[in-house]
Protein backbone atom coordinates (compact mmCIF):
# COMPACT_ATOMS: atom_id res chain seq x y z
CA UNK A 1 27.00 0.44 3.11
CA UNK A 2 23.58 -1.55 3.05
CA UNK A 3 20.60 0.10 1.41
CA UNK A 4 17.36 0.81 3.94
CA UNK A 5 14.18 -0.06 3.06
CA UNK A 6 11.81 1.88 1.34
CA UNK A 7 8.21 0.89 2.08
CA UNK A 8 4.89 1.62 -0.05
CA UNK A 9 1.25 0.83 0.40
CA UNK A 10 -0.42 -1.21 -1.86
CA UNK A 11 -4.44 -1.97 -2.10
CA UNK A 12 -4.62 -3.04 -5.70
CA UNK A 13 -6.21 0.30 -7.04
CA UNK A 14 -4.73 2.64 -9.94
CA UNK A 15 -3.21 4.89 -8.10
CA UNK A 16 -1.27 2.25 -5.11
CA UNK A 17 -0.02 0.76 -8.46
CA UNK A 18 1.44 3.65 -9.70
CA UNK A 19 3.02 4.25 -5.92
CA UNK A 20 4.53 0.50 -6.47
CA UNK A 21 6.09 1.38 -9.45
CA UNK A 22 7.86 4.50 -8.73
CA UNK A 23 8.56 2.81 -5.23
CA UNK A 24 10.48 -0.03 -7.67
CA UNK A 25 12.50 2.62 -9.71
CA UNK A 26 13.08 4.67 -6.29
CA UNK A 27 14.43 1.32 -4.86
CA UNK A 28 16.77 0.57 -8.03
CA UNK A 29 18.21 4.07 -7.89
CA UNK A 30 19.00 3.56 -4.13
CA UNK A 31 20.26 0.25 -3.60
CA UNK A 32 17.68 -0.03 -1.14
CA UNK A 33 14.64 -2.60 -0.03
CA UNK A 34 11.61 -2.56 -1.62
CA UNK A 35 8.49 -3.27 1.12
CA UNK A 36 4.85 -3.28 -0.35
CA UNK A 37 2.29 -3.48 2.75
CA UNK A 38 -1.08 -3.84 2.38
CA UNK A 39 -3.46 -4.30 4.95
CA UNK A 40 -6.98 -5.48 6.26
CA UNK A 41 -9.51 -4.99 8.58
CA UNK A 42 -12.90 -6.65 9.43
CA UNK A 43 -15.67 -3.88 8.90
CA UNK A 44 -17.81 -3.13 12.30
CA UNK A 45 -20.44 -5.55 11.28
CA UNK A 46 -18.99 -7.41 8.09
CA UNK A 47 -21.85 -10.16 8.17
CA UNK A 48 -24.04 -7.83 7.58
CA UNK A 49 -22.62 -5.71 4.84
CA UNK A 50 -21.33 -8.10 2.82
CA UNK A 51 -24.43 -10.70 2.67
CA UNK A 52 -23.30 -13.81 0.51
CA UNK A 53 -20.18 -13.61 1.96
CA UNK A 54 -19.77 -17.56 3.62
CA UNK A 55 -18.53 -17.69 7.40
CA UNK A 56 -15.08 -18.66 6.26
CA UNK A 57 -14.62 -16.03 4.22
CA UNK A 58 -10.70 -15.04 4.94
CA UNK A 59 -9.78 -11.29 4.35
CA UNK A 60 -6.14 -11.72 5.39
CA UNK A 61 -6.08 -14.28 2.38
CA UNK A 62 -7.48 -11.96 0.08
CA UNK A 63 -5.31 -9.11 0.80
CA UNK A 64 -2.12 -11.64 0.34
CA UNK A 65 -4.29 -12.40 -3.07
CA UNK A 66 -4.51 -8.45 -4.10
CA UNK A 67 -1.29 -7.81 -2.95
CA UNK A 68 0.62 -10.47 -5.21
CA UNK A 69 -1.50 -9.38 -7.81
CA UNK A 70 -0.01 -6.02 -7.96
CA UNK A 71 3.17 -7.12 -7.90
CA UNK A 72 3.36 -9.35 -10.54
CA UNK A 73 1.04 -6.62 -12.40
CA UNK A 74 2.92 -3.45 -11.79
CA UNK A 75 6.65 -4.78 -11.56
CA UNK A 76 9.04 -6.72 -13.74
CA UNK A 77 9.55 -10.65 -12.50
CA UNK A 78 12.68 -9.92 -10.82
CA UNK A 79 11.09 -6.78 -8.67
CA UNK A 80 8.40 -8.72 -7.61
CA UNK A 81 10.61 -11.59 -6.59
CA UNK A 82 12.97 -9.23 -4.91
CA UNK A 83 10.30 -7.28 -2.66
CA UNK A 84 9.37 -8.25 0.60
CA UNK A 85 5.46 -8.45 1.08
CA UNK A 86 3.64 -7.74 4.36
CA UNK A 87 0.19 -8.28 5.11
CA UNK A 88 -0.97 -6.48 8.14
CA UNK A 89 -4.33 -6.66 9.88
CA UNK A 90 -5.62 -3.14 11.34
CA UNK A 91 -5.85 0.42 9.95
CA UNK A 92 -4.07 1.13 6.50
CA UNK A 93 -2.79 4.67 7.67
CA UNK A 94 -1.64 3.10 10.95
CA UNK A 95 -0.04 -0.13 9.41
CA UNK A 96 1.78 1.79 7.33
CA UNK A 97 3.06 3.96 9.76
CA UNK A 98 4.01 1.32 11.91
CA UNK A 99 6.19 -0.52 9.27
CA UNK A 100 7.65 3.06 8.06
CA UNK A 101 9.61 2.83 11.57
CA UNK A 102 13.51 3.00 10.33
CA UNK A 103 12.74 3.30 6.82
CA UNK A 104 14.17 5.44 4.28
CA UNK A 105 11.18 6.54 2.28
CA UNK A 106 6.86 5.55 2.88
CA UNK A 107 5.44 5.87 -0.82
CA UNK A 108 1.69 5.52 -1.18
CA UNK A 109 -0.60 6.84 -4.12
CA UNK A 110 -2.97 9.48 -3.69
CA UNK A 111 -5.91 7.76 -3.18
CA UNK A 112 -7.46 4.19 -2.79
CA UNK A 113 -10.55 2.61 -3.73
CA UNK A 114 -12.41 4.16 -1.28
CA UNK A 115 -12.99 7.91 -0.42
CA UNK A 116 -14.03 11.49 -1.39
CA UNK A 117 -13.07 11.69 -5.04
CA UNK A 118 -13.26 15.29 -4.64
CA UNK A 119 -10.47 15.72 -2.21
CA UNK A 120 -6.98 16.01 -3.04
CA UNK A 121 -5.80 13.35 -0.54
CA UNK A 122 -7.42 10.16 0.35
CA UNK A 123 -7.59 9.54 4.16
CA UNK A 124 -4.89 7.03 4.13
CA UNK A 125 -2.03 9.30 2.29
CA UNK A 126 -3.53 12.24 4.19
CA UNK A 127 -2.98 10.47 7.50
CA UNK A 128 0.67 9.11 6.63
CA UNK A 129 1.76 12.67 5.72
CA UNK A 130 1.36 13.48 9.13
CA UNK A 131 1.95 10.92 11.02
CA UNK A 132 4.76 9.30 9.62
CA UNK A 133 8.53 8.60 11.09
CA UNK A 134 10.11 9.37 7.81
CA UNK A 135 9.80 11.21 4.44
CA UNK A 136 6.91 10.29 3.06
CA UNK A 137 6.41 10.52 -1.30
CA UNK A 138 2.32 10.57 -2.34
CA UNK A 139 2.63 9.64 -6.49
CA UNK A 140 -0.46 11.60 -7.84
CA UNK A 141 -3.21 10.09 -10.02
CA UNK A 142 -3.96 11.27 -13.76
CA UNK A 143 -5.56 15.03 -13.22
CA UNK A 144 -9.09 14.59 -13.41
CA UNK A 145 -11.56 16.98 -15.01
């Protein structure tokens, strides 16, 4: 029988590394697919919060950028090579909901760059939780003081 596909988020930050990772050993246990997704989205008025920033700046391009960083940083050669990678444009939480459709497993970290350090969820895990079309695995941070 084929493996599935197991599908994790990935933004480049601590904790989506650590969600890679287990996503890897997850995969190798399983026989199944390894999908890191990362995704982008123009801010409401980008220009204007990011001054500096030249016209042809090109945020799909970066996210491809971040997101073949972490693979080559938080995988061996041959689990980077192996994974499929998926750049999406729109919503994290929703991207990643939308590719979980008919996978096995949606593994994200705990938290992403951005966000409420105080809560125990970042927006993004706390929307897949609930939202998601399969089991969903949130790999916790280091325990902070």
């Amino acid at each position: 029988m084929a493996g599935g596909r197991i599908v994790v988020g990935v933004d480049g930050s601590e904790p989506s590394l650590k969600a890679l990772k287990w996503a890897a050993g997850q995969a190798a246990l399983t026989g199944d697919e390894l999908h890191a997704v990362i995704s982008w989205e123009y801010p409401a008025s980008w220009a204007t919060l990011m001054p500096g920033v030249p016209l042809e700046f090109d945020p799909e391009r970066l996210a491809r950028q971040i997101l073949d960083q972490s693979l080559e940083q938080a995988l061996t050669p041959e689990q980077a090579a192996a994974a499929t990678r998926t750049v999406v444009g729109g919503n994290a939480a929703q991207a990643l909901v939308d590719q979980a459709k008919g996978a096995e497993l949606l593994v994200v970290g705990d938290r992403g760059y951005s966000g409420f350090k105080a809560a125990v969820l970042g927006s993004v895990s706390s929307n897949v939780t609930q939202h998601a079309p399969c089991p969903v695995v949130v790999v916790r941070g280091e325990p902070t003081e």
